[in-house]
C-alpha atoms as a PDB file:
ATOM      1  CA  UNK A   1     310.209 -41.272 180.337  1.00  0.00           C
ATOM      2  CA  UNK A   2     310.770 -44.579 179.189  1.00  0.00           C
ATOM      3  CA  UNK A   3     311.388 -45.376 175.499  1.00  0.00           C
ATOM      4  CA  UNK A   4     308.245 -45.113 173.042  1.00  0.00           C
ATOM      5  CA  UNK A   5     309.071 -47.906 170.720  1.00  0.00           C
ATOM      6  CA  UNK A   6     309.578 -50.145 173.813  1.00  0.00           C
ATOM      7  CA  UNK A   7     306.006 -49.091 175.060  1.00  0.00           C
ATOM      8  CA  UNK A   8     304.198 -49.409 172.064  1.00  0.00           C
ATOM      9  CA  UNK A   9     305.843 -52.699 171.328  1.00  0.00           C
ATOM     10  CA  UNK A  10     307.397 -52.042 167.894  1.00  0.00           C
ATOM     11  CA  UNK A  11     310.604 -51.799 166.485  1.00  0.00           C
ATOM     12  CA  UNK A  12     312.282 -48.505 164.988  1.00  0.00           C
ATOM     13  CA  UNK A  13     311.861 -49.183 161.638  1.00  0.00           C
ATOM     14  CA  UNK A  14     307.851 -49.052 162.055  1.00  0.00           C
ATOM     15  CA  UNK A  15     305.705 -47.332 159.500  1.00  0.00           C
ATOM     16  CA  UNK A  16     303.317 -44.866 161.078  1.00  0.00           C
ATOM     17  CA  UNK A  17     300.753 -47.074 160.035  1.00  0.00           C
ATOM     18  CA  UNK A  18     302.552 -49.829 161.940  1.00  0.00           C
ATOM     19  CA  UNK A  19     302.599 -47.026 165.100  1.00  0.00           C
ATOM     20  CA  UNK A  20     298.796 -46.260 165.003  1.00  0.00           C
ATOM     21  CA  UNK A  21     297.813 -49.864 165.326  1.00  0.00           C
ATOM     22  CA  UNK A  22     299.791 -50.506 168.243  1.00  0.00           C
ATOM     23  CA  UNK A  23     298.835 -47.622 170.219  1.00  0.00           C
ATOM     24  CA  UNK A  24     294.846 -48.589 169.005  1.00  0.00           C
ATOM     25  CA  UNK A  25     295.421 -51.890 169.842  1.00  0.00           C
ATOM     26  CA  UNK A  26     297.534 -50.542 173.338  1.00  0.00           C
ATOM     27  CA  UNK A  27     294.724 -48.432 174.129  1.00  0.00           C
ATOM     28  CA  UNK A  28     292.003 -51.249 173.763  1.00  0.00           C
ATOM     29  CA  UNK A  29     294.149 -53.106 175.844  1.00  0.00           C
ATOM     30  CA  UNK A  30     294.655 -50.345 178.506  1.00  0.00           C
ATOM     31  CA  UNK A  31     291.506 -48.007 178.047  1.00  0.00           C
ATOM     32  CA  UNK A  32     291.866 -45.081 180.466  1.00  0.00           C
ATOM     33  CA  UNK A  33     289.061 -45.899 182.952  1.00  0.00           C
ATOM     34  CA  UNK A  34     290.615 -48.954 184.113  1.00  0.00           C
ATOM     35  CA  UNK A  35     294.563 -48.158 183.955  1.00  0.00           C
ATOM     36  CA  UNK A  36     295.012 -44.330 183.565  1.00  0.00           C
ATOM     37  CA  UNK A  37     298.826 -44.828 183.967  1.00  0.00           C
ATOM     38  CA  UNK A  38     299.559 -47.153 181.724  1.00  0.00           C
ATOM     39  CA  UNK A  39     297.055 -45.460 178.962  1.00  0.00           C
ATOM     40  CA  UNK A  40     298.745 -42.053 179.656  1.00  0.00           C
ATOM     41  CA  UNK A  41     302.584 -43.779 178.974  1.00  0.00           C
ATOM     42  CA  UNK A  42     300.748 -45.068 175.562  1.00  0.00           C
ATOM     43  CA  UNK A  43     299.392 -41.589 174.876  1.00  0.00           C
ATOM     44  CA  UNK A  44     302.828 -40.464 175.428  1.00  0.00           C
ATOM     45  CA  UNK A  45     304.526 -42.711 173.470  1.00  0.00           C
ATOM     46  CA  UNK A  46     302.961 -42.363 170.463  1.00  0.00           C
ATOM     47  CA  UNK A  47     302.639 -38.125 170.573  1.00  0.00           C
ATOM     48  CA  UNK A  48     306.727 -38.598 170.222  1.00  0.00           C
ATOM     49  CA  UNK A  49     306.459 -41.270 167.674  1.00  0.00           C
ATOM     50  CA  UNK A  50     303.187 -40.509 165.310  1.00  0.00           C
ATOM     51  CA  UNK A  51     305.209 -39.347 162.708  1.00  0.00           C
ATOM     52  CA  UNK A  52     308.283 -40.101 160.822  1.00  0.00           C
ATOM     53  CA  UNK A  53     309.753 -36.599 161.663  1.00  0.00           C
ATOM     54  CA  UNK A  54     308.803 -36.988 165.064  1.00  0.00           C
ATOM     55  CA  UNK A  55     310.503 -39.993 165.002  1.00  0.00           C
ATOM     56  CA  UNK A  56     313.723 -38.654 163.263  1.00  0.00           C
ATOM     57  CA  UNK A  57     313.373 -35.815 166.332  1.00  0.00           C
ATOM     58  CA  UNK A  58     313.506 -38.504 168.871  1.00  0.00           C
ATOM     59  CA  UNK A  59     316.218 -39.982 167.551  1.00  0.00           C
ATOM     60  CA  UNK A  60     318.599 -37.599 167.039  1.00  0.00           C
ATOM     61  CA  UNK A  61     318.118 -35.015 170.072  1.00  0.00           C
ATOM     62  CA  UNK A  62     316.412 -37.123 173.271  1.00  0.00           C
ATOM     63  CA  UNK A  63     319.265 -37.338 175.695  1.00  0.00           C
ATOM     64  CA  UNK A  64     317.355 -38.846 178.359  1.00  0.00           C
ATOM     65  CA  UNK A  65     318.932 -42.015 179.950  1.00  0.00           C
ATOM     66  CA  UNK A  66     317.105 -45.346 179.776  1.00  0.00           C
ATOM     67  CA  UNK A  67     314.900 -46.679 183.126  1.00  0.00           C
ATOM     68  CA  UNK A  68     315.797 -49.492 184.468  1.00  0.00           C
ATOM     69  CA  UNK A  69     312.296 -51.418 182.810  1.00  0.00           C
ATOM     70  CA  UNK A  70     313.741 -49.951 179.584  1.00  0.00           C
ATOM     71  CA  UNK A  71     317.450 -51.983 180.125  1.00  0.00           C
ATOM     72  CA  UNK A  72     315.680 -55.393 181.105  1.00  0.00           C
ATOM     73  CA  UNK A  73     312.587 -54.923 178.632  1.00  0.00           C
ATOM     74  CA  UNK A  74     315.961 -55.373 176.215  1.00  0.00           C
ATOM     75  CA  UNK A  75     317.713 -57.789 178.023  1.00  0.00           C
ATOM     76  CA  UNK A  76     314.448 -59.923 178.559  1.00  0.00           C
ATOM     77  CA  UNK A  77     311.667 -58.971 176.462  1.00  0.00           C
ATOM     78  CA  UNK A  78     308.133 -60.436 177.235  1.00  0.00           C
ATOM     79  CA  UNK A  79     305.494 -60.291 174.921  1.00  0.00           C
ATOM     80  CA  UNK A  80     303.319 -63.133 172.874  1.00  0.00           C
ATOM     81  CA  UNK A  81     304.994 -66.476 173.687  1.00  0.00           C
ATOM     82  CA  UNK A  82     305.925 -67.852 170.448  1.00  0.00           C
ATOM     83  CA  UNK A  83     306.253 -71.960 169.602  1.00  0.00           C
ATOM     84  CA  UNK A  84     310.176 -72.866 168.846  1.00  0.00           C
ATOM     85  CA  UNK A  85     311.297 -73.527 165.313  1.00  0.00           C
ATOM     86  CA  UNK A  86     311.102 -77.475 164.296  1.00  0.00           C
ATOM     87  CA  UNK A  87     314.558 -77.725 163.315  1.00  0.00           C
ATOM     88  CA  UNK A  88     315.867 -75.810 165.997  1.00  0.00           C
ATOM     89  CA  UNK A  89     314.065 -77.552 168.490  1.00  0.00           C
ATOM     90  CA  UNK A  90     315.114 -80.920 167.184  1.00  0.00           C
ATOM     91  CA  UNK A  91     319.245 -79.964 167.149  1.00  0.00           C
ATOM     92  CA  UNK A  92     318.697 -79.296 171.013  1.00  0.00           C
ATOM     93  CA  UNK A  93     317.507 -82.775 171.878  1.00  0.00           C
ATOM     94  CA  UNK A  94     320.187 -84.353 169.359  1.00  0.00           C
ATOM     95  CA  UNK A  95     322.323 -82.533 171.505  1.00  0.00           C
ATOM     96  CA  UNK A  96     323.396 -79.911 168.675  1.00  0.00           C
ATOM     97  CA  UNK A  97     324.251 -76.307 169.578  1.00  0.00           C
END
Protein backbone atom coordinates (compact mmCIF):
# COMPACT_ATOMS: atom_id res chain seq x y z
CA UNK A 1 0.00 0.00 0.00
CA UNK A 2 1.37 3.19 -0.72
CA UNK A 3 0.92 6.17 1.63
CA UNK A 4 -2.72 7.83 1.78
CA UNK A 5 -1.73 11.39 2.26
CA UNK A 6 0.66 10.99 -0.74
CA UNK A 7 -2.36 9.64 -2.86
CA UNK A 8 -4.82 11.98 -1.98
CA UNK A 9 -2.39 14.81 -2.39
CA UNK A 10 -2.52 16.47 1.05
CA UNK A 11 -0.38 16.98 3.78
CA UNK A 12 -0.77 15.38 7.42
CA UNK A 13 -2.03 18.13 9.07
CA UNK A 14 -5.35 18.05 6.77
CA UNK A 15 -8.74 18.61 8.28
CA UNK A 16 -11.19 15.89 7.31
CA UNK A 17 -12.87 18.42 5.49
CA UNK A 18 -9.60 19.10 3.68
CA UNK A 19 -9.55 14.91 3.10
CA UNK A 20 -13.12 14.68 1.60
CA UNK A 21 -12.43 17.24 -1.05
CA UNK A 22 -9.48 15.65 -2.31
CA UNK A 23 -10.73 12.26 -2.58
CA UNK A 24 -14.17 14.07 -4.36
CA UNK A 25 -12.10 15.95 -6.39
CA UNK A 26 -9.61 12.48 -6.89
CA UNK A 27 -12.55 10.59 -7.75
CA UNK A 28 -13.89 13.14 -10.43
CA UNK A 29 -10.61 12.99 -11.69
CA UNK A 30 -10.33 9.14 -11.72
CA UNK A 31 -14.08 7.92 -11.80
CA UNK A 32 -14.08 4.11 -11.66
CA UNK A 33 -15.28 3.29 -15.21
CA UNK A 34 -12.35 4.69 -16.81
CA UNK A 35 -9.36 3.91 -14.23
CA UNK A 36 -10.61 1.27 -11.68
CA UNK A 37 -7.03 1.10 -10.24
CA UNK A 38 -6.28 4.27 -9.61
CA UNK A 39 -10.04 5.00 -8.16
CA UNK A 40 -9.69 1.87 -5.92
CA UNK A 41 -5.99 3.33 -4.40
CA UNK A 42 -8.24 6.68 -3.77
CA UNK A 43 -10.99 4.63 -2.16
CA UNK A 44 -8.31 3.17 -0.14
CA UNK A 45 -6.67 6.02 0.85
CA UNK A 46 -9.19 7.86 2.22
CA UNK A 47 -11.09 4.64 4.25
CA UNK A 48 -7.55 4.93 6.36
CA UNK A 49 -7.62 8.62 6.48
CA UNK A 50 -11.53 9.85 6.76
CA UNK A 51 -11.17 10.55 10.17
CA UNK A 52 -8.92 12.14 12.62
CA UNK A 53 -8.74 8.85 14.70
CA UNK A 54 -8.21 6.97 11.73
CA UNK A 55 -5.61 9.13 11.04
CA UNK A 56 -4.00 9.04 14.59
CA UNK A 57 -4.34 4.92 13.89
CA UNK A 58 -2.28 5.25 10.83
CA UNK A 59 0.14 7.03 12.32
CA UNK A 60 1.06 5.41 15.18
CA UNK A 61 0.70 1.51 14.29
CA UNK A 62 1.19 1.10 10.15
CA UNK A 63 4.55 -0.55 9.90
CA UNK A 64 4.44 -1.04 6.33
CA UNK A 65 7.58 0.17 4.39
CA UNK A 66 7.27 2.91 1.77
CA UNK A 67 7.08 1.86 -2.32
CA UNK A 68 9.42 3.01 -4.25
CA UNK A 69 6.61 5.81 -6.00
CA UNK A 70 6.14 6.73 -2.31
CA UNK A 71 10.28 7.62 -1.83
CA UNK A 72 10.45 9.66 -5.23
CA UNK A 73 6.77 11.16 -4.94
CA UNK A 74 8.98 12.85 -1.82
CA UNK A 75 12.05 13.33 -3.41
CA UNK A 76 10.29 14.81 -6.61
CA UNK A 77 6.82 15.69 -6.15
CA UNK A 78 4.65 16.53 -9.28
CA UNK A 79 1.54 18.15 -9.03
CA UNK A 80 0.09 21.78 -10.32
CA UNK A 81 3.11 23.62 -11.79
CA UNK A 82 3.31 26.72 -9.88
CA UNK A 83 4.90 30.33 -11.35
CA UNK A 84 8.33 31.22 -9.30
CA UNK A 85 8.31 33.96 -6.72
CA UNK A 86 9.33 37.60 -8.25
CA UNK A 87 12.03 38.18 -5.94
CA UNK A 88 13.33 34.88 -6.02
CA UNK A 89 13.35 34.67 -9.55
CA UNK A 90 15.10 37.98 -9.94
CA UNK A 91 18.23 36.98 -7.26
CA UNK A 92 18.86 33.97 -9.75
CA UNK A 93 19.51 36.09 -12.81
CA UNK A 94 21.53 38.74 -10.59
CA UNK A 95 23.38 35.80 -9.93
CA UNK A 96 22.28 35.63 -6.09
CA UNK A 97 21.91 32.27 -4.31
Amino acid sequence: MSDPYLTLGVTAKATDADIEAAYRAGVKRHPPERDPQRFEALRSAYETLRTRRERLGYELFDTSPPTVGDILDKAAPTGKPRRPDPAQFAALLRGES
